[in-house]
N, C-alpha and C. Protein backbone atom coordinates (compact mmCIF):
# COMPACT_ATOMS: atom_id res chain seq x y z
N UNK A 1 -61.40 -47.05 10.59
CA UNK A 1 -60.95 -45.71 10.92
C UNK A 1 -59.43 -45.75 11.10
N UNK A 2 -58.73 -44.44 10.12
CA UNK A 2 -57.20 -44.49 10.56
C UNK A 2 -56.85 -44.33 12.27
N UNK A 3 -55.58 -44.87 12.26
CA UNK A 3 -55.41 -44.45 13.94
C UNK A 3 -54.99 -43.23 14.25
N UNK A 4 -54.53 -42.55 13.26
CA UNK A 4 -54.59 -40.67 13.15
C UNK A 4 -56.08 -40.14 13.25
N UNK A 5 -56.60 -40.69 12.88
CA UNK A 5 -58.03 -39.79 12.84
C UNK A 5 -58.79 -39.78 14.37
N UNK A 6 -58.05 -41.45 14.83
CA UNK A 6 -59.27 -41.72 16.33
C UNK A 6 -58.30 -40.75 17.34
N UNK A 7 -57.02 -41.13 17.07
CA UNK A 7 -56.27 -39.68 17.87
C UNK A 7 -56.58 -38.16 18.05
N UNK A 8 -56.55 -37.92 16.61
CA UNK A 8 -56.97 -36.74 16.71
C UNK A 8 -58.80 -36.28 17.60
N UNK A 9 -59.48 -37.71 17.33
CA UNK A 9 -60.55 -37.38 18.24
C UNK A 9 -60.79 -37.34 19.50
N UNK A 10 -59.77 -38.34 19.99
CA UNK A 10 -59.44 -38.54 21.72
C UNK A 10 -58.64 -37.31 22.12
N UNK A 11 -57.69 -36.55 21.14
CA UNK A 11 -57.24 -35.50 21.50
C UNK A 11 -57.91 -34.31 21.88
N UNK A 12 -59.17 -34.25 21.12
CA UNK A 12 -60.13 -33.21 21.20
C UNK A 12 -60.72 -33.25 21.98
N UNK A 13 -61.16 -34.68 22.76
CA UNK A 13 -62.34 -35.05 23.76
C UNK A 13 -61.82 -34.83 25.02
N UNK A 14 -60.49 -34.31 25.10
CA UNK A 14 -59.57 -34.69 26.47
C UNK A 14 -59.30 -33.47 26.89
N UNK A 15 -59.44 -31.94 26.01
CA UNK A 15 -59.28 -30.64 26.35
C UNK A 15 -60.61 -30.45 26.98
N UNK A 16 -61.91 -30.26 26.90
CA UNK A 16 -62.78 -29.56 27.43
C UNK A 16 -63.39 -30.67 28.65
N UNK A 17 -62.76 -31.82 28.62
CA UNK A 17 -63.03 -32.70 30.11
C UNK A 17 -61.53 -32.16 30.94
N UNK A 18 -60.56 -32.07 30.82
CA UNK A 18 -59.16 -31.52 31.12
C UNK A 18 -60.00 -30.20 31.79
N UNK A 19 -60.35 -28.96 31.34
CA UNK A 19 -61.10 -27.95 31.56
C UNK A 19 -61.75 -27.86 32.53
N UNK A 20 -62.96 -29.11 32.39
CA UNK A 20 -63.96 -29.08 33.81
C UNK A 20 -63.52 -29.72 34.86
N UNK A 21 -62.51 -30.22 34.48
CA UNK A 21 -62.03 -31.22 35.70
C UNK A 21 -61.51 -29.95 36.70
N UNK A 22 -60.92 -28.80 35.98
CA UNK A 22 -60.00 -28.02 36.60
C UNK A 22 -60.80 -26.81 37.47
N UNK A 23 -61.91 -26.58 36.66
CA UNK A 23 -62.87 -25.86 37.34
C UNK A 23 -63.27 -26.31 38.08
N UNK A 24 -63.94 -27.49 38.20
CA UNK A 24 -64.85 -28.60 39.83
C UNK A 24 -63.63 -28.38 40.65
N UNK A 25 -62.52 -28.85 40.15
CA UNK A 25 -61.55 -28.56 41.01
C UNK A 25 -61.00 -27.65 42.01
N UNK A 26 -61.37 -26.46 41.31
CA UNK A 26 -60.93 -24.90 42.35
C UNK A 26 -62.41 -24.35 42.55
N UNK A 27 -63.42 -25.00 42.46
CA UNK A 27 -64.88 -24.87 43.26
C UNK A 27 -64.80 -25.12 44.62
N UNK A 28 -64.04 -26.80 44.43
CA UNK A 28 -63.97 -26.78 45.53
C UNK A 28 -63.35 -26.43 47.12
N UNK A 29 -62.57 -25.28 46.53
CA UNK A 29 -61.54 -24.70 47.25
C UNK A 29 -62.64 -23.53 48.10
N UNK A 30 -63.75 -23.16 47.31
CA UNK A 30 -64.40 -22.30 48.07
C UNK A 30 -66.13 -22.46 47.97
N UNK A 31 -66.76 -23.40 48.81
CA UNK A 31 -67.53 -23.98 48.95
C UNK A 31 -69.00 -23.11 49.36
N UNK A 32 -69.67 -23.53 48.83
CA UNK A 32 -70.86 -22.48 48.45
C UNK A 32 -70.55 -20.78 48.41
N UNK A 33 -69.80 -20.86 47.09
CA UNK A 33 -69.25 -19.52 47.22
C UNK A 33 -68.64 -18.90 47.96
N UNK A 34 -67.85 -19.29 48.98
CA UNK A 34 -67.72 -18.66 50.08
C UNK A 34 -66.57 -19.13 50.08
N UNK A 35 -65.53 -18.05 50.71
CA UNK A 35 -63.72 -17.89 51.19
C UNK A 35 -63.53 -18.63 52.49
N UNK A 36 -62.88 -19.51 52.67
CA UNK A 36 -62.67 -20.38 53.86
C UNK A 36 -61.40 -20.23 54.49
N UNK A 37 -60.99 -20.38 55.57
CA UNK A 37 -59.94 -20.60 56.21
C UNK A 37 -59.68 -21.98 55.41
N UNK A 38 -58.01 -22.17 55.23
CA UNK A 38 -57.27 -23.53 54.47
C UNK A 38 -57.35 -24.58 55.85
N UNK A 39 -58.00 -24.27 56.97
CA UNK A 39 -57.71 -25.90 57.74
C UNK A 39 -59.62 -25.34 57.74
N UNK A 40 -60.19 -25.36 56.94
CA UNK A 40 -61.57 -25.39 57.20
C UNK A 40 -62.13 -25.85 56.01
N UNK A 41 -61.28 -26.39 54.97
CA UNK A 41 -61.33 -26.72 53.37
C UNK A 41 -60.97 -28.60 53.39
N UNK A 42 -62.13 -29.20 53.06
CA UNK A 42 -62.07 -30.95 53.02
C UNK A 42 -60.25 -30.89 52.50
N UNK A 43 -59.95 -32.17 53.34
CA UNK A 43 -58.65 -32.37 53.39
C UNK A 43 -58.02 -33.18 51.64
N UNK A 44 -59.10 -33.41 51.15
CA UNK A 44 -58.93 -34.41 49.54
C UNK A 44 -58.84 -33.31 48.47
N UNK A 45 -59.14 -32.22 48.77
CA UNK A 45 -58.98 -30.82 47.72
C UNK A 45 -57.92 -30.49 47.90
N UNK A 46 -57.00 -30.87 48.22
CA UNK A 46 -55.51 -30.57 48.23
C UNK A 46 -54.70 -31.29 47.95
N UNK A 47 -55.34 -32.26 47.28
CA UNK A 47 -54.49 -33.89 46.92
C UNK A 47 -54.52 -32.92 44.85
N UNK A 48 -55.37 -32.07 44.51
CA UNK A 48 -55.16 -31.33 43.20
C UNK A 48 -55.55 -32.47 42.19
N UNK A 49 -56.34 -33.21 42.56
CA UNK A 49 -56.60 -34.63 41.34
C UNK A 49 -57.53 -34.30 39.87
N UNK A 50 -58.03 -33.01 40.27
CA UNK A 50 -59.19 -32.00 39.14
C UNK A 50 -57.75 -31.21 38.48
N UNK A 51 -56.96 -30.66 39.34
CA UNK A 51 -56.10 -29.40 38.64
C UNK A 51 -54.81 -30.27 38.07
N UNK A 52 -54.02 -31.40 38.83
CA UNK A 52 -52.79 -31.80 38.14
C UNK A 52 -53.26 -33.65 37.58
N UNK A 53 -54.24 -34.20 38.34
CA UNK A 53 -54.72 -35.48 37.41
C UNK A 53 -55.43 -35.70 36.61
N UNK A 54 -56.38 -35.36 36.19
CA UNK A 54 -57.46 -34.87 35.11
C UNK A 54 -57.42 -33.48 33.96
N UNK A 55 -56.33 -32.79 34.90
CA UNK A 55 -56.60 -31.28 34.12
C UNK A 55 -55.19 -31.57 33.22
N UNK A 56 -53.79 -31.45 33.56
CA UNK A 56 -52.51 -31.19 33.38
C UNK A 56 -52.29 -32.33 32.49
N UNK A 57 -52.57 -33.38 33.21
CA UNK A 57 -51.93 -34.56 32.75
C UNK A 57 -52.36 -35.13 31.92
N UNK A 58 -54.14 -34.79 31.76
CA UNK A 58 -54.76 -34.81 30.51
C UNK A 58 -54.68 -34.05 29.04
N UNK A 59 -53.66 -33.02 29.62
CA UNK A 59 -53.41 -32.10 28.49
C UNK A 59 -52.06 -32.64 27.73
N UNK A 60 -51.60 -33.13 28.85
CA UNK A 60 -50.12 -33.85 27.58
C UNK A 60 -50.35 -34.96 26.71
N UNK A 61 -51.25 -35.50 26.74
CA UNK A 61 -51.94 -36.62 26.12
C UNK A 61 -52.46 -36.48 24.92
N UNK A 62 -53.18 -35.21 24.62
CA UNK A 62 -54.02 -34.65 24.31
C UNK A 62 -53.35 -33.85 23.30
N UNK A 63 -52.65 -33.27 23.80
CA UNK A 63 -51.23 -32.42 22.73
C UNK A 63 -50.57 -33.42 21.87
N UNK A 64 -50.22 -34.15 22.41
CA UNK A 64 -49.45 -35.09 21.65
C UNK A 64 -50.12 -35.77 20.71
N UNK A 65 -51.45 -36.37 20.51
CA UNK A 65 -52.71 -37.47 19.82
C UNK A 65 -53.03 -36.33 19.28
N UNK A 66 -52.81 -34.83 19.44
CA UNK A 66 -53.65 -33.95 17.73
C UNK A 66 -52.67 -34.20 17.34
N UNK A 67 -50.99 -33.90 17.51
CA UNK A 67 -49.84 -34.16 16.62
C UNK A 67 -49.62 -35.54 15.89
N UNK A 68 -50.14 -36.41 16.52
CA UNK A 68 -49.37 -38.00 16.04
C UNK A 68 -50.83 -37.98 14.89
N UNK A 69 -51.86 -37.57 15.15
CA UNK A 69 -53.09 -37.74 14.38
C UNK A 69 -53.34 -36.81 13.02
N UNK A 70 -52.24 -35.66 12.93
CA UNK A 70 -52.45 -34.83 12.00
C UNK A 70 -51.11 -35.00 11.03
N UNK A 71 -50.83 -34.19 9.79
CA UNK A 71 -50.08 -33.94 9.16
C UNK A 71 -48.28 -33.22 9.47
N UNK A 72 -47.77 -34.14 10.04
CA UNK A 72 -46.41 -33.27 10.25
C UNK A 72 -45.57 -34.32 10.59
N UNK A 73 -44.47 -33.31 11.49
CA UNK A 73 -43.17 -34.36 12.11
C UNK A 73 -43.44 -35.67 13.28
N UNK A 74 -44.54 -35.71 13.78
CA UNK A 74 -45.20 -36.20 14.54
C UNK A 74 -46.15 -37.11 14.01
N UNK A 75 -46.69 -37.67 12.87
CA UNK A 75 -47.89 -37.71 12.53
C UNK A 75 -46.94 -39.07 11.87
N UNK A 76 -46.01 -39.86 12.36
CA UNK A 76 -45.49 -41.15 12.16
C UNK A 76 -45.29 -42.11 13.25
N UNK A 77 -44.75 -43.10 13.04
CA UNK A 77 -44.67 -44.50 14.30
C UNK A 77 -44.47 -44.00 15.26
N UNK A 78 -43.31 -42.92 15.79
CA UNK A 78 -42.41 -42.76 16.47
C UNK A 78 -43.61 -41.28 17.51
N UNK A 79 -44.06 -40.59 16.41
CA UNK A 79 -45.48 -39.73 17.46
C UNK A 79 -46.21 -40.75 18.27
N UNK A 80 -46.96 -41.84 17.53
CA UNK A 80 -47.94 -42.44 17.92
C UNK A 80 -47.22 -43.12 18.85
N UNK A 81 -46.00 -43.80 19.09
CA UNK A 81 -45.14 -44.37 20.42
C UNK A 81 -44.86 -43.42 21.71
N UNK A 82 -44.65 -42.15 21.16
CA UNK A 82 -44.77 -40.94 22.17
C UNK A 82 -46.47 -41.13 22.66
N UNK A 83 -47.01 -41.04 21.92
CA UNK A 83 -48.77 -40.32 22.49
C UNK A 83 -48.80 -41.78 23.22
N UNK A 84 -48.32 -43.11 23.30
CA UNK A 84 -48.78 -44.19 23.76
C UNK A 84 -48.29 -44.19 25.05
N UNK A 85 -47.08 -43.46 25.33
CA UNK A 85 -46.22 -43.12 26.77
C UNK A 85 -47.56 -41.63 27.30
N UNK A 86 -47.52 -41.02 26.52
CA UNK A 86 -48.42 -39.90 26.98
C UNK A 86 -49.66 -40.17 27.57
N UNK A 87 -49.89 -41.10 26.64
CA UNK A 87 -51.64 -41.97 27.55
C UNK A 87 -51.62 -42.33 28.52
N UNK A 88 -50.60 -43.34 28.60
CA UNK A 88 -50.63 -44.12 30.02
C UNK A 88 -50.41 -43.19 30.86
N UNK A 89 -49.99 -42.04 30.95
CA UNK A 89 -49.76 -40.62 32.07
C UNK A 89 -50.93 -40.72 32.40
N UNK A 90 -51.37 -40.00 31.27
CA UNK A 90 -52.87 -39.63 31.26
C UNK A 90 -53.66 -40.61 31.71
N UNK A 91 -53.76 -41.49 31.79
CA UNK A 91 -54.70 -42.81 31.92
C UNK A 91 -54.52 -42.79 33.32
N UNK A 92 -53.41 -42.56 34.31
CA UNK A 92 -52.74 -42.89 35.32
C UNK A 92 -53.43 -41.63 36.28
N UNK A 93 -53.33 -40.14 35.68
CA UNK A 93 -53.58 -38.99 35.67
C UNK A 93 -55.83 -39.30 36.24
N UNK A 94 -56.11 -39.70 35.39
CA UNK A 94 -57.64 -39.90 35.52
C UNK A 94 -57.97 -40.62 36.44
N UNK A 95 -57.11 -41.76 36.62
CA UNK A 95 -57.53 -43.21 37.58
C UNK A 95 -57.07 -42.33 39.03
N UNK A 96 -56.06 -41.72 38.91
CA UNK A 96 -55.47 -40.71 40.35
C UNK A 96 -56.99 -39.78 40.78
N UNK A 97 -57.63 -39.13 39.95
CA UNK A 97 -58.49 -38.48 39.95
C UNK A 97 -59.98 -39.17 40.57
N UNK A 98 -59.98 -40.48 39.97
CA UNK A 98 -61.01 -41.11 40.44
C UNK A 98 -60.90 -41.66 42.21
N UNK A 99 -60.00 -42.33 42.05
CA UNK A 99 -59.57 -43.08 43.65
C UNK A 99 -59.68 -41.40 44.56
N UNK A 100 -59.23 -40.06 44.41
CA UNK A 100 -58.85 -39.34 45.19
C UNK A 100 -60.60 -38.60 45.36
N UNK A 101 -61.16 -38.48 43.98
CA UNK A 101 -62.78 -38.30 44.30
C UNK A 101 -63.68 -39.43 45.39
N UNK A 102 -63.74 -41.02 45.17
CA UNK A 102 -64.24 -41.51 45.53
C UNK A 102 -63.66 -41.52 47.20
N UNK A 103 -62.24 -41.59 47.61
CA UNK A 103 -61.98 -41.28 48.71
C UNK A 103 -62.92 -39.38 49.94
N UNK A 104 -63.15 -38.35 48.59
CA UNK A 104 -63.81 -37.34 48.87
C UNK A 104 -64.95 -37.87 49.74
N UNK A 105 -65.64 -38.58 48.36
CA UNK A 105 -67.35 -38.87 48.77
C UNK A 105 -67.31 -39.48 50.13
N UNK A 106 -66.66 -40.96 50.11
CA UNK A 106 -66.90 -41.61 51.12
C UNK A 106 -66.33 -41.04 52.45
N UNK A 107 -65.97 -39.94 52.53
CA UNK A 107 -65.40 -39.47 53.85
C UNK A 107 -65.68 -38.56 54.12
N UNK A 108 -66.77 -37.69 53.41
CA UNK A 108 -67.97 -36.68 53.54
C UNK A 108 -67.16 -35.07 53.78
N UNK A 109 -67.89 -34.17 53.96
CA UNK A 109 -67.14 -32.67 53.38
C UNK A 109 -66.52 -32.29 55.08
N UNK A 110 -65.36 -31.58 55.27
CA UNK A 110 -65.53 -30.45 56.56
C UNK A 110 -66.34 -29.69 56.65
N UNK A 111 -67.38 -29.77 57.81
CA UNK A 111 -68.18 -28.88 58.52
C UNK A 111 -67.95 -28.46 59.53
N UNK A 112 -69.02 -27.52 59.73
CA UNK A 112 -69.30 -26.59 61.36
C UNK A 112 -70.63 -27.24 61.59
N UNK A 113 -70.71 -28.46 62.84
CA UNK A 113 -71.67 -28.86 63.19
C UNK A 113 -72.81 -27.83 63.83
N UNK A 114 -71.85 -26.79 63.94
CA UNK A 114 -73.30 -26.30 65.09
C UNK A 114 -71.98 -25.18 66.30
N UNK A 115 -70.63 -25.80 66.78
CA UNK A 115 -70.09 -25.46 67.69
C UNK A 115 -68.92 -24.93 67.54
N UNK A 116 -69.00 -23.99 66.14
CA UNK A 116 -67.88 -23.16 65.96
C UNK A 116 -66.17 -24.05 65.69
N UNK A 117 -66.51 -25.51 65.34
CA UNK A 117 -65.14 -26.19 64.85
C UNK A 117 -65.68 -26.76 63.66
N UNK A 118 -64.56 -27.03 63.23
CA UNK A 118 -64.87 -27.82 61.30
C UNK A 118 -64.27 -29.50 61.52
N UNK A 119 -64.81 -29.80 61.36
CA UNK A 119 -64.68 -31.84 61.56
C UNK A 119 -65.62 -31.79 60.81
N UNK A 120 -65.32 -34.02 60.85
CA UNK A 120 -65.95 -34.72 59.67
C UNK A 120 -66.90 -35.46 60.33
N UNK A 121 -68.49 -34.68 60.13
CA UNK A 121 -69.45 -35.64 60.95
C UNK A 121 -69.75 -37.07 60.40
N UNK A 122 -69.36 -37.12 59.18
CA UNK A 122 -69.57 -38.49 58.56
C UNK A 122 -68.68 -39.47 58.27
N UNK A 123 -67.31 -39.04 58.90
CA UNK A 123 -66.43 -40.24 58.31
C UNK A 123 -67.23 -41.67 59.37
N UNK A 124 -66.10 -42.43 59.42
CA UNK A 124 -66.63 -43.53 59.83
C UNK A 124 -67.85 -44.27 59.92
N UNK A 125 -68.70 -43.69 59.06
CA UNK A 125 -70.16 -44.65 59.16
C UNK A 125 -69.97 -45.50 58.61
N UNK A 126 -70.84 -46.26 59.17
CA UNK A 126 -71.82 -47.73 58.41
C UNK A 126 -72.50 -47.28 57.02
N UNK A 127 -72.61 -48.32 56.47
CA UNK A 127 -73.11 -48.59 54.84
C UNK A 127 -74.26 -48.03 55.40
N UNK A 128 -75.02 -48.90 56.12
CA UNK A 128 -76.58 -48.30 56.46
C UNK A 128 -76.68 -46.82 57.13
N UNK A 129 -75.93 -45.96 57.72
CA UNK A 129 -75.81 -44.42 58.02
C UNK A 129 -75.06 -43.84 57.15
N UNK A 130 -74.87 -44.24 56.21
CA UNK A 130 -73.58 -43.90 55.31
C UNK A 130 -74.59 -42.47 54.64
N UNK A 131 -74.03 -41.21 54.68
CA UNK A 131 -74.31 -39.96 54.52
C UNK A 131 -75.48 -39.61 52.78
N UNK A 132 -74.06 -40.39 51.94
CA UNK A 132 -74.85 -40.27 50.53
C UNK A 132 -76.22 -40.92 50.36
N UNK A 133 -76.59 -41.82 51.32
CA UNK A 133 -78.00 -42.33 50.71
C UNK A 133 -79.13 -42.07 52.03
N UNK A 134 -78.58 -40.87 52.41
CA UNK A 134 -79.72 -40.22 53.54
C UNK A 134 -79.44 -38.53 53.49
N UNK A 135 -80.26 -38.17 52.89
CA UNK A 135 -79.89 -36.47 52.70
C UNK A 135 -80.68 -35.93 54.22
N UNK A 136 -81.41 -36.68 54.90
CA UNK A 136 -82.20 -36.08 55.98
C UNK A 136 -80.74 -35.99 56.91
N UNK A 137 -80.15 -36.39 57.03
CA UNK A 137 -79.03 -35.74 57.40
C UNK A 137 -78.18 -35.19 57.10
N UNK A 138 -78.30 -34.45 56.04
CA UNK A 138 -77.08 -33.54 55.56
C UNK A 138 -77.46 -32.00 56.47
N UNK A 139 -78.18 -32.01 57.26
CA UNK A 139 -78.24 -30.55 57.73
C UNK A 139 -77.66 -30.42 59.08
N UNK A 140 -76.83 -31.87 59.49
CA UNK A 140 -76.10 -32.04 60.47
C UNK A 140 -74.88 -30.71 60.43
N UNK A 141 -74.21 -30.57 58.57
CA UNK A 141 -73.54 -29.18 58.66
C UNK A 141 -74.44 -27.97 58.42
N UNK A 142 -74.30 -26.88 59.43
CA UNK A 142 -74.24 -25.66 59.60
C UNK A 142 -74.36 -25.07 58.82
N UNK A 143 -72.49 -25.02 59.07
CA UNK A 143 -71.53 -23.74 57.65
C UNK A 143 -70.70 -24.61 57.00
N UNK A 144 -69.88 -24.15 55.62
CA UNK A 144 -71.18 -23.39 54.88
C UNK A 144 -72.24 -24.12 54.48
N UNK A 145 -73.15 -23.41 54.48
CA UNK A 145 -74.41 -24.17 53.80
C UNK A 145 -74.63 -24.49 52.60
N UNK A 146 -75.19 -25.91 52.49
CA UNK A 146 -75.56 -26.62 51.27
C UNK A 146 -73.95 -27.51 50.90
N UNK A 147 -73.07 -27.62 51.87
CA UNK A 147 -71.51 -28.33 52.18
C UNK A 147 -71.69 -29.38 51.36
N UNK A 148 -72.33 -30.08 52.30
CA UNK A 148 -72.45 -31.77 51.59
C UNK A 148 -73.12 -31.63 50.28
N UNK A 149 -73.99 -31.01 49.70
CA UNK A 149 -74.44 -31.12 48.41
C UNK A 149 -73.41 -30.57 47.38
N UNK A 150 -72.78 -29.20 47.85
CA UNK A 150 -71.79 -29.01 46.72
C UNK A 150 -70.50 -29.88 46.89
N UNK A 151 -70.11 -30.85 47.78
CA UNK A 151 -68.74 -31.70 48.02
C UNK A 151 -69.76 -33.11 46.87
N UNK A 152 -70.55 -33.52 47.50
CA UNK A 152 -71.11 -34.61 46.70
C UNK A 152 -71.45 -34.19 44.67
N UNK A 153 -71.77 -33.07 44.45
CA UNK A 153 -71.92 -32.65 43.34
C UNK A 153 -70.49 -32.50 42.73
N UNK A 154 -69.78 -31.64 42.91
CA UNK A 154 -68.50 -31.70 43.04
C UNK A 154 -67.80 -32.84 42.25
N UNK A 155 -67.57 -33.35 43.86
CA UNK A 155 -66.35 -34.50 43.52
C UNK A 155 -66.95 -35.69 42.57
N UNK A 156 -68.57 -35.69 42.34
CA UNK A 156 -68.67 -36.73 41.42
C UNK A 156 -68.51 -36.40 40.27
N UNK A 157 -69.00 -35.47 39.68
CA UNK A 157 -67.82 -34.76 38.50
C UNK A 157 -66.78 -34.94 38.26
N UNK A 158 -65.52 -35.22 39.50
CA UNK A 158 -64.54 -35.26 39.16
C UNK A 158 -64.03 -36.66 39.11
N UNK A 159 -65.33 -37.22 39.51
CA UNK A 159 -64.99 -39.30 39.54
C UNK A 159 -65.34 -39.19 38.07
N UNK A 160 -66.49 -38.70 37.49
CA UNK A 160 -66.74 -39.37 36.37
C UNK A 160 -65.75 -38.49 34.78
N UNK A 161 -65.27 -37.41 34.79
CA UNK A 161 -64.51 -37.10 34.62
C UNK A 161 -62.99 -38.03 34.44
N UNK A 162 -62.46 -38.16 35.10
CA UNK A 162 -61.62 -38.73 35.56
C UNK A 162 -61.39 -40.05 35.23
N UNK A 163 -62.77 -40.86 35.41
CA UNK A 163 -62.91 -42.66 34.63
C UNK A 163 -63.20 -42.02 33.27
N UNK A 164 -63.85 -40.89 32.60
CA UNK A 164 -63.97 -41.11 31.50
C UNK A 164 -62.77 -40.88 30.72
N UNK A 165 -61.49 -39.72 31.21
CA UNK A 165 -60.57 -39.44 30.79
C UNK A 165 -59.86 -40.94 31.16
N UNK A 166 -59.74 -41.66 31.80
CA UNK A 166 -58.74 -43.08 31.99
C UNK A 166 -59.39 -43.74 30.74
N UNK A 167 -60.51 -44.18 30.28
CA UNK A 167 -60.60 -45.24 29.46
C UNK A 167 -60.30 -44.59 28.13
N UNK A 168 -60.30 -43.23 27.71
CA UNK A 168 -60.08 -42.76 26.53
C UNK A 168 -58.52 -42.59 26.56
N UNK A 169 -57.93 -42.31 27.41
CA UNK A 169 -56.74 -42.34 27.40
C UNK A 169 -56.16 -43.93 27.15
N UNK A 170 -56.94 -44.93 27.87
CA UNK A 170 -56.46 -46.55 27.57
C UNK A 170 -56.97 -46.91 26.15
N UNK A 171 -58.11 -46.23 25.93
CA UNK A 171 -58.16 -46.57 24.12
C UNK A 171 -57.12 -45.91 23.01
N UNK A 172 -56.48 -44.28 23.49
CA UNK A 172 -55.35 -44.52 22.84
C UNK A 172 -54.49 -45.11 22.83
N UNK A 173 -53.78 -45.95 24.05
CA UNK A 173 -52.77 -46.79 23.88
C UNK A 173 -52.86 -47.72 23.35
N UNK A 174 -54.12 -48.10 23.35
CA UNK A 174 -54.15 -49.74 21.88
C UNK A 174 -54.00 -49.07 20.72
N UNK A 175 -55.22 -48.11 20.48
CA UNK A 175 -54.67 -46.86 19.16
C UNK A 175 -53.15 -47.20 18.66
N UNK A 176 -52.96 -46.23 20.03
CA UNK A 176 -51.04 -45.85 19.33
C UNK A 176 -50.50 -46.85 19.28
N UNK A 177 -50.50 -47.91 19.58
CA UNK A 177 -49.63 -49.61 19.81
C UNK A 177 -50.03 -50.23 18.11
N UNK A 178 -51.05 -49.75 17.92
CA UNK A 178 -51.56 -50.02 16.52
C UNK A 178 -51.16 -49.41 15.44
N UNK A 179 -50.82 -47.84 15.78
CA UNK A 179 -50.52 -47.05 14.88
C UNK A 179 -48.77 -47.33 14.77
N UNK A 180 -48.64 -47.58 15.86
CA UNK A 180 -46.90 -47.53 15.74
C UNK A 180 -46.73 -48.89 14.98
N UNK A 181 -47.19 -49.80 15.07
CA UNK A 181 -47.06 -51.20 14.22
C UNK A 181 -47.13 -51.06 12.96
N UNK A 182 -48.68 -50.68 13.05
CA UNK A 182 -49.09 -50.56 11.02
C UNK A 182 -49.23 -49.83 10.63
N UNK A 183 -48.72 -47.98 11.11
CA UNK A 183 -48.52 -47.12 10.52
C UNK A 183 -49.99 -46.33 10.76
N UNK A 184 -50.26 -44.91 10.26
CA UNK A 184 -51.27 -44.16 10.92
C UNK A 184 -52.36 -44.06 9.89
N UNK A 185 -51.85 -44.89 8.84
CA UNK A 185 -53.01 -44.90 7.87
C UNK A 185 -53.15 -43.50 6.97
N UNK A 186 -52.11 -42.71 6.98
CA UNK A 186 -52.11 -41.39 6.37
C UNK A 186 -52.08 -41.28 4.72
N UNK A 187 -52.64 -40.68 3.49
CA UNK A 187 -53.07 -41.06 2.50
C UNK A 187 -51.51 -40.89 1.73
N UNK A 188 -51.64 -41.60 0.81
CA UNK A 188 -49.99 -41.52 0.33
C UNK A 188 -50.50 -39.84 -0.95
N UNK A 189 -49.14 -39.64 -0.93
CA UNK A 189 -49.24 -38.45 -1.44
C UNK A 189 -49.00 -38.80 -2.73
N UNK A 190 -49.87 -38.06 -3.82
CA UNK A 190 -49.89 -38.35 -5.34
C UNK A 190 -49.10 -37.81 -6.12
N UNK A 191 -48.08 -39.06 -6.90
CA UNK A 191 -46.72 -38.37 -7.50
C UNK A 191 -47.43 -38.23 -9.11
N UNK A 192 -47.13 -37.15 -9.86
CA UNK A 192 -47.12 -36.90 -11.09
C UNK A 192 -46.64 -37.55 -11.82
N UNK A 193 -46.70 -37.55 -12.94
CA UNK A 193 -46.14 -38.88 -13.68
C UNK A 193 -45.86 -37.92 -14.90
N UNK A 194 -44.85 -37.55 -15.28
CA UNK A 194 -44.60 -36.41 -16.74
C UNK A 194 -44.35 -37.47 -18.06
């Protein structure tokens, strides 16, 4: 396969994960449907790792690998050396996304236990009380309801998202490291012969 062609496919694969990343993202701004006070909103939804690491940063990557992968001013060594700087953003962009999700999970959503304040009934547990692998306690939150299921639904979306946008983004940089060496494999154009 030319290295224009796998570009142009990593380019394509990186807009509609870019997309959902950005939506899970501003879901979680208002949690089971519902409008929150901003100090009543998990403190990791404001780190923006769905809207500027997965979403944004996946899009410059992405722009650049349809150009270095298609027919034009771009679509030589010097594109595919750009899209190889653009990846590693992007690659950087996803891995930001993952560490800032998995930090979500393991430190469980803001709730209203019961007494009219929003705290984190689950940070600090033990592996063995640890929240994700006991749902008989997720009704420890209140408000809003169904918290922990849409923070856990959520942010794992935006882990797996996020690792999937890093390794496609690290397969273009061997791509483009390849393409910029031995060229993009583009068909030579057929001269007439009179």
């Amino acid at each position: 396969m030319c290295t224009g062609k796998c570009s142009r496919i990593i380019g394509v694969l990186l807009f509609p994960l870019g997309i959902c990343a950005i939506v899970a993202n501003l879901l979680l701004y208002f949690p089971n449907a519902q409008i929150l006070e901003v100090d009543q909103i998990t403190d990791f939804v404001w780190f923006f790792h769905g809207i500027v690491g997965a979403g944004l940063l996946a899009f410059l990557p992405a722009f650049m690998m349809l150009g270095a992968g298609g027919d034009g001013c771009c679509a030589n060594r010097c594109g595919m050396l750009l899209s190889v700087l653009l990846s590693a953003l992007g690659a950087a962009g996803g891995l930001y996304c993952v560490i800032i999700s998995a930090m979500g999970l393991i430190q469980g959503p803001k709730c209203d236990t019961g007494n009219n304040m929003f705290i984190y009934p689950f940070r600090n547990t033990t592996e063995e009380e640890n929240y994700l692998f006991n749902p008989e306690i997720w009704d420890t939150c209140r408000e809003p309801e169904n918290i922990v299921l849409w923070n856990i639904v959520l942010f794992s979306i935006l882990l797996g998202i996020g690792a999937i946008q890093a390794i496609l983004c690290l397969i273009q940089v061997i791509n483009g490291l390849i393409g910029f060496l031995c060229g993009t494999c583009m068909r030579k154009r057929k001269t007439g012969v009179a």
